[in-house]
Protein backbone atom coordinates (compact mmCIF):
# COMPACT_ATOMS: atom_id res chain seq x y z
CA UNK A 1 -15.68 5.71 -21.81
CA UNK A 2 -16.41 3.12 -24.10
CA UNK A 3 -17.67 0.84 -21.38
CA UNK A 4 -19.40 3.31 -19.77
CA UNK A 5 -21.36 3.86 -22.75
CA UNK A 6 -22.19 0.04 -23.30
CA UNK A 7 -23.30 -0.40 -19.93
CA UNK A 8 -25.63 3.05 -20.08
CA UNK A 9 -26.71 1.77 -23.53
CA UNK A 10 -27.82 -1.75 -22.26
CA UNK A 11 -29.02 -1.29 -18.23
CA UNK A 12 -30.76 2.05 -18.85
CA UNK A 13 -31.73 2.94 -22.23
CA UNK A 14 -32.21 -0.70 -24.13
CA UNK A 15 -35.63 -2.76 -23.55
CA UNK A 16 -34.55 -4.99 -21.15
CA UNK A 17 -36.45 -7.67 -22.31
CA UNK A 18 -34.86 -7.59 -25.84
CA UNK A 19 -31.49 -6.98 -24.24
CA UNK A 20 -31.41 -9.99 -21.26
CA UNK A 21 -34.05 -12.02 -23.10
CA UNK A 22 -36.89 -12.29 -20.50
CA UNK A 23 -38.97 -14.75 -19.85
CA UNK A 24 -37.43 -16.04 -23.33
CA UNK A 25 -38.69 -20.08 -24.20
CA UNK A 26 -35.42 -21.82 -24.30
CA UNK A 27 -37.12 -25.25 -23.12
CA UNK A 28 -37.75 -27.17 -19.81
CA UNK A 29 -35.33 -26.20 -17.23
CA UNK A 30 -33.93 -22.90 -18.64
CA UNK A 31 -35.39 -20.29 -16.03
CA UNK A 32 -35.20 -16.79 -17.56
CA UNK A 33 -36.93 -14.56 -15.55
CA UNK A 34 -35.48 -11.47 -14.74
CA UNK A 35 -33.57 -13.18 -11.87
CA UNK A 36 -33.52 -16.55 -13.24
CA UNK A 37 -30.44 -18.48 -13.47
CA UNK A 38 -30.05 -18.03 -17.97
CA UNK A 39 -30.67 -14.45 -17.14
CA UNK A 40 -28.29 -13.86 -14.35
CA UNK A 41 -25.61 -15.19 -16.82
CA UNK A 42 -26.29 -12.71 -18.83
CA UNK A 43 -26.20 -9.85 -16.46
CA UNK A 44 -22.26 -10.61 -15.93
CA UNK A 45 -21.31 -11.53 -19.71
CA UNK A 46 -22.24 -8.30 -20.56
CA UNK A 47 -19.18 -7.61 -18.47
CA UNK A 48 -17.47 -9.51 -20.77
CA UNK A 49 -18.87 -8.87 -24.60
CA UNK A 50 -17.72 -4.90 -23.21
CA UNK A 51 -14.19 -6.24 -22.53
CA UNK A 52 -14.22 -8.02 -25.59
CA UNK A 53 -14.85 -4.48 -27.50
CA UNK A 54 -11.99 -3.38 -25.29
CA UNK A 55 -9.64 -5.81 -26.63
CA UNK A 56 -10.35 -5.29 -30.26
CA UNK A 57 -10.39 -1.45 -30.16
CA UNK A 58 -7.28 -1.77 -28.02
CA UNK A 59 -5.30 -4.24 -30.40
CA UNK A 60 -6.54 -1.80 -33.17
CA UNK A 61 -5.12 1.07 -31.96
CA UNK A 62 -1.76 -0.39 -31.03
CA UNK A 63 -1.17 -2.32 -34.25
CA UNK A 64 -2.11 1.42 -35.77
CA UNK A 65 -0.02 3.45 -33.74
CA UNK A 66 2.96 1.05 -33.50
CA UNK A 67 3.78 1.25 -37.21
CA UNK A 68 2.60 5.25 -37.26
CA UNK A 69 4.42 6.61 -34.46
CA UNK A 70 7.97 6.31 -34.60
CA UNK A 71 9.26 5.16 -30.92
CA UNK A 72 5.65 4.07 -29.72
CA UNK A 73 5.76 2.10 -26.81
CA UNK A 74 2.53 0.48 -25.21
CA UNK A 75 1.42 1.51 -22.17
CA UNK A 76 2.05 -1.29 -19.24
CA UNK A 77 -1.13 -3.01 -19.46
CA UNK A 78 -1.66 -3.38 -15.53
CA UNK A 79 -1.08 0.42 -15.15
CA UNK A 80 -4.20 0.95 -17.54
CA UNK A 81 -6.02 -1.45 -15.55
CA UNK A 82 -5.55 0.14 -12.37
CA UNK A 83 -6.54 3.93 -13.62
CA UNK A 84 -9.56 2.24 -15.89
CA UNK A 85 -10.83 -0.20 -12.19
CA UNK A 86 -11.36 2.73 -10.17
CA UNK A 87 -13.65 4.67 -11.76
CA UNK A 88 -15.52 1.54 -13.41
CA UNK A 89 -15.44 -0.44 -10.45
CA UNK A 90 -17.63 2.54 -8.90
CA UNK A 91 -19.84 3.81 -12.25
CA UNK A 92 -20.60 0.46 -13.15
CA UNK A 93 -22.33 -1.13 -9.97
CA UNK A 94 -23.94 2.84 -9.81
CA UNK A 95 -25.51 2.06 -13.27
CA UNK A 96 -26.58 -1.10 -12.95
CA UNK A 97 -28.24 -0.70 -9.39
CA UNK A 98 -30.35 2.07 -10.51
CA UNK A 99 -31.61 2.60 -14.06
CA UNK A 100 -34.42 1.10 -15.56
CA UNK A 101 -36.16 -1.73 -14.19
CA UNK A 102 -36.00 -3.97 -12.60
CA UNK A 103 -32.53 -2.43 -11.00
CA UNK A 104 -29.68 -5.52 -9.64
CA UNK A 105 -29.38 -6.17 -6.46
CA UNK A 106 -25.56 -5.93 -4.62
CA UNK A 107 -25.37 -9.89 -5.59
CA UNK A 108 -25.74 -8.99 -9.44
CA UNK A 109 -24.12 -6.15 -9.66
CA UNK A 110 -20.66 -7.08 -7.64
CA UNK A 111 -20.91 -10.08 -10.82
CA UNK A 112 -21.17 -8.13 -12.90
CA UNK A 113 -18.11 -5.84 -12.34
CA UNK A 114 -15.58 -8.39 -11.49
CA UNK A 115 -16.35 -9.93 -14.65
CA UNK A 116 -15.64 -6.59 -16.21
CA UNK A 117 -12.48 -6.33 -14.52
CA UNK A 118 -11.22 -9.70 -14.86
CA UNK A 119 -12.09 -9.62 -18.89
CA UNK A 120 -10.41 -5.94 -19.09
CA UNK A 121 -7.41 -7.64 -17.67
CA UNK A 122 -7.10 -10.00 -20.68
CA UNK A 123 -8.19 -7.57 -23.16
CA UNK A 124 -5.21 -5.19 -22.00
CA UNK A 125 -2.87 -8.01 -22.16
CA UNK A 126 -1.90 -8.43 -25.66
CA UNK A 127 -1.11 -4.04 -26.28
CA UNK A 128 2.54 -4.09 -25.99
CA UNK A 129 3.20 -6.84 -28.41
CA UNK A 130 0.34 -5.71 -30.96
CA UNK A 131 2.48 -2.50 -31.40
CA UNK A 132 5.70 -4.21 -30.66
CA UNK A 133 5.38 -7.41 -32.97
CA UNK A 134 2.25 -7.22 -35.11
CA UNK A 135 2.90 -10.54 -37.12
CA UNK A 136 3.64 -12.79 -33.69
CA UNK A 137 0.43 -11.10 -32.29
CA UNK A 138 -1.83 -12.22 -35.35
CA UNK A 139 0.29 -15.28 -35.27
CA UNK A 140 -1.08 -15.55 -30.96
CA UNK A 141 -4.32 -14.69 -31.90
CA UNK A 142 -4.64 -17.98 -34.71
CA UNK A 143 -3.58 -19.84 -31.72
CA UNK A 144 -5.45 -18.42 -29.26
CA UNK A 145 -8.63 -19.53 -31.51
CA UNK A 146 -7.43 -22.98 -31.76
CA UNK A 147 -7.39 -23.20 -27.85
CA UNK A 148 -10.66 -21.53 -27.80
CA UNK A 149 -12.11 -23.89 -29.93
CA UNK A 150 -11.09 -26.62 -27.02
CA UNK A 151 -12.38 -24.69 -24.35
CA UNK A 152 -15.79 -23.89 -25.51
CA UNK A 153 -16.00 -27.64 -26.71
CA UNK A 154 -15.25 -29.21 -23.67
CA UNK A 155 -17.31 -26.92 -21.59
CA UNK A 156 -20.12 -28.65 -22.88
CA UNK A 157 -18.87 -32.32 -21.93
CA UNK A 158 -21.41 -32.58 -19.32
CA UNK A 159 -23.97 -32.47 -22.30
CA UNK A 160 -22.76 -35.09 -24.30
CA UNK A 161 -25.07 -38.36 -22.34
CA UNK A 162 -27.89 -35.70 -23.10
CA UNK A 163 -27.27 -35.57 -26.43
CA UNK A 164 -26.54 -39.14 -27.14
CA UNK A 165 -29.82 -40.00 -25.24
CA UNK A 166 -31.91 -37.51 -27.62
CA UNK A 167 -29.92 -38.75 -31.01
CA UNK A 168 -28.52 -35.41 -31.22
CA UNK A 169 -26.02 -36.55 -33.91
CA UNK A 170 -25.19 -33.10 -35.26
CA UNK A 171 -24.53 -31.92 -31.51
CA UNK A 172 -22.23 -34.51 -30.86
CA UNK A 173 -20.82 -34.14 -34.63
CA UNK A 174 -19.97 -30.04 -33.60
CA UNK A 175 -18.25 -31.45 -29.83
CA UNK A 176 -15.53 -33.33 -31.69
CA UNK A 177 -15.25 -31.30 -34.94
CA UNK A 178 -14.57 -28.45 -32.38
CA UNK A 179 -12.06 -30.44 -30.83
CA UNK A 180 -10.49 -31.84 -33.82
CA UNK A 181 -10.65 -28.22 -35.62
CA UNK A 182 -8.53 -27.29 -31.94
CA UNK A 183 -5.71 -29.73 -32.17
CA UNK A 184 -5.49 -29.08 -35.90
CA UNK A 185 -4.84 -25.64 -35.38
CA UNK A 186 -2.31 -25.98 -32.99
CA UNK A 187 -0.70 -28.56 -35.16
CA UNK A 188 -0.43 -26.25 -38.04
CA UNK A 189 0.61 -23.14 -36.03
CA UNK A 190 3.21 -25.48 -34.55
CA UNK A 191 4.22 -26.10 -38.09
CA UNK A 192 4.35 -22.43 -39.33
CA UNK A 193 6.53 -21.80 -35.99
CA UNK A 194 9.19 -24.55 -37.28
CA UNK A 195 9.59 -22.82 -40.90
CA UNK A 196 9.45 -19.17 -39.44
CA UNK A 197 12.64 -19.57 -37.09
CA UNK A 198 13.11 -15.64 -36.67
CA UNK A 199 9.12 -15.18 -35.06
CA UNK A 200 9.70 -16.20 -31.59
CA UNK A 201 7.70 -18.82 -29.62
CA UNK A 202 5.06 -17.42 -27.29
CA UNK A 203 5.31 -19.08 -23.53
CA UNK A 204 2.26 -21.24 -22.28
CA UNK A 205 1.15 -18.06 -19.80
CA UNK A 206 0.79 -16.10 -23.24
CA UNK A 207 -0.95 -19.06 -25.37
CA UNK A 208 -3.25 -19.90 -22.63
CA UNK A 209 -4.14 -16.07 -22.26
CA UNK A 210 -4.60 -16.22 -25.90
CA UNK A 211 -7.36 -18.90 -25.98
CA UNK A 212 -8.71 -17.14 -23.00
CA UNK A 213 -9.53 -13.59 -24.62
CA UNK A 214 -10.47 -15.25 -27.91
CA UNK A 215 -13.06 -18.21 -26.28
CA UNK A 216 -14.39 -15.28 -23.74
CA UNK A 217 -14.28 -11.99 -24.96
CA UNK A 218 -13.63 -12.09 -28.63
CA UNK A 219 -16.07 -15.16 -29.09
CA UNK A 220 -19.28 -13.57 -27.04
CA UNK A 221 -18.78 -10.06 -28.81
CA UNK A 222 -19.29 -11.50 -32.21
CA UNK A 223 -22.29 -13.43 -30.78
CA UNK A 224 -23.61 -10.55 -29.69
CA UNK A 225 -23.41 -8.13 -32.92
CA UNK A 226 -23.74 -10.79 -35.54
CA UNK A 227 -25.50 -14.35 -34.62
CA UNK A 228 -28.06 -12.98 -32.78
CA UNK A 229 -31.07 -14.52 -34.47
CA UNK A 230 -32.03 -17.65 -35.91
CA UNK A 231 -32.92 -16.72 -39.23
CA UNK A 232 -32.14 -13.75 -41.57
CA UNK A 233 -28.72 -11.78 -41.39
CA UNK A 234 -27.12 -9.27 -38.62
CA UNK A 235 -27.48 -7.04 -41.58
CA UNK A 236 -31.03 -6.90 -41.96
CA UNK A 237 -32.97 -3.83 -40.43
CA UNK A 238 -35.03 -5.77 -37.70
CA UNK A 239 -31.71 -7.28 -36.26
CA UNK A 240 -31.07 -6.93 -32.53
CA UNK A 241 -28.32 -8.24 -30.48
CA UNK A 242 -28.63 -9.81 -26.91
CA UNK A 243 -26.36 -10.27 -24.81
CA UNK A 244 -25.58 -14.51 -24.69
CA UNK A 245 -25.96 -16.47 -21.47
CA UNK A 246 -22.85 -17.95 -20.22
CA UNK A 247 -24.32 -21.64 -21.32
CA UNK A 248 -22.71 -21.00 -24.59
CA UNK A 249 -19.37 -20.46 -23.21
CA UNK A 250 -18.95 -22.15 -19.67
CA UNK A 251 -19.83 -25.03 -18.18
CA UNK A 252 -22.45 -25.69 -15.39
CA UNK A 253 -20.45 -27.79 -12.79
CA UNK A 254 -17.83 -25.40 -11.49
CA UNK A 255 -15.68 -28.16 -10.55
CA UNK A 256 -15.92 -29.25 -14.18
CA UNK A 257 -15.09 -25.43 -15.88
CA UNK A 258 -11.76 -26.14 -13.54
CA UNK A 259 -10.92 -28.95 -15.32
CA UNK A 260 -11.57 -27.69 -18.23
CA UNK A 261 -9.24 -24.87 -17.57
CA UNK A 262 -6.58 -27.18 -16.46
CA UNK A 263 -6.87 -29.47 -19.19
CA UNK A 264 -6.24 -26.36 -22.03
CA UNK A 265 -3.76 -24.83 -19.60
CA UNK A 266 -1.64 -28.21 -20.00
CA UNK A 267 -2.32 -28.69 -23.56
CA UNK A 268 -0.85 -24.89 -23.92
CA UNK A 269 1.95 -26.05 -21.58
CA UNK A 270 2.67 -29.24 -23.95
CA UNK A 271 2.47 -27.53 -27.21
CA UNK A 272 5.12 -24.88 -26.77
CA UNK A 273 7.71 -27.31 -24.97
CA UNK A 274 7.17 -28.85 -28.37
CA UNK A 275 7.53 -26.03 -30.53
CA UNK A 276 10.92 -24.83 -28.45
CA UNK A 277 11.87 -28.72 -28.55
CA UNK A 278 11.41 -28.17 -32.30
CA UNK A 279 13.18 -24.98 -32.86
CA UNK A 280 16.40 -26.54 -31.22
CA UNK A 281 16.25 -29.43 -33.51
CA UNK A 282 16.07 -27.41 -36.26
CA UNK A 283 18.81 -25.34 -35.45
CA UNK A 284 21.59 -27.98 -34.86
């Protein structure tokens, strides 16, 4: 329901050209018309700031009912998936193909549900052990925006002879402090792992799934309601939020966002061999 009323809310009763930003001036090669490349982006990561309400409602309510509710047990997050797909994977392409104008074509709108369903996926993920084990869920979630921090980052590689070519000094300065801020985190999470001995080490799958929810859901959903504007405050009266193009979050080249993905996916690998490596030390 709550996606359902996101997607009404933005496709048929929102100005679309507040909402997707058309024909918005974002320089030379940035084509936002309604069907433009910056805008189609935005079409399917509004699947993904509504998944990224989904996982923070969702987290909510088991951390809540978890320490309420004596015996609570999460629901199997794939079982939720499967009864919320159905109905969504129909509703949603419905909406989206014919209110307000101009409506999406098939292309759009099958983009625009899978990545809905492949963001719901990792915003169901982390239920069980919100109610289960609140503290080693906050404790995934600090790591999960450490690896975040590296994905966004090196998204943008592909931008850095760009930058260097147009002096853009406090570009380049935000590319490695958003690395550096990355490997710090991990460092000190890895840290707070080796003194707490009885909070168990999450596996790579869960770390990498982590960075995953926090760098695409999470990340895009707080662009979205608060840093929507150049100037002013999310606070202020006149504030609207868009919905961000996927520039700000993935990179062009797809072979590239693979690499990417593989890169993080090892470093998640690599850091909790070290942390287990770790906790056996310490405990001989």
């Amino acid at each position: 329901m709550l996606v359902l009323y996101l997607f009404f809310t933005w496709f048929a009763i929102c100005d679309r050209y507040l909402i997707f930003l058309y024909f918005h001036d974002m320089g030379p090669g940035f084509d936002t018309a309604p069907f433009g490349w910056v805008t189609a982006s935005r079409y399917w990561m509004s699947g993904l700031v509504a998944a990224g309400a989904v996982m923070v409602s969702y987290v909510a309510a088991n951390l809540v009912l978890g320490r309420t509710v004596r015996g609570y047990r999460a629901p199997v997050w794939g079982r939720v998936w499967l009864l919320c797909a159905a109905p969504l994977g129909v509703a949603i392409p419905a909406i989206v193909m014919t209110a307000n104008d101009p409506v999406l074509p098939p292309v759009h709108a099958a983009q625009v549900t899978a990545a809905l369903l492949v963001g719901l996926a990792v915003a169901l993920a982390p239920g069980r052990r919100a109610a289960d084990a609140p503290a080693g869920c906050g404790l995934l979630l600090a790591d999960g925006l450490a690896l975040a921090l590296m994905l966004v980052a090196l998204a943008a590689v592909d931008d850095l002879p760009r930058w260097l070519a147009r002096g853009s000094t406090a570009a380049i300065y935000a590319f490695f402090g958003m690395l550096a801020a990355g490997a710090a985190g991990l460092l000190a999470m890895t840290m707070l792992y080796g003194w707490r001995r009885r909070t168990a080490v999450p596996g790579a799958p869960h770390l990498f799934l982590a960075g995953l929810g926090v760098a695409y859901l999470f990340l895009p959903l707080c662009h979205h309601l608060f840093f929507c504007q150049d100037s002013g405050r999310w606070a202020d009266p006149g504030y609207f939020g868009y919905i961000p193009d996927a520039d700000n979050y993935f990179g062009r080249d797809v072979v590239l966002q693979i690499g990417v993905w593989t890169v993080v996916a090892l470093v998640a690998l690599g850091v909790t061999r070290l942390r287990l490596w770790l906790r056996r030390q310490c405990g001989q």
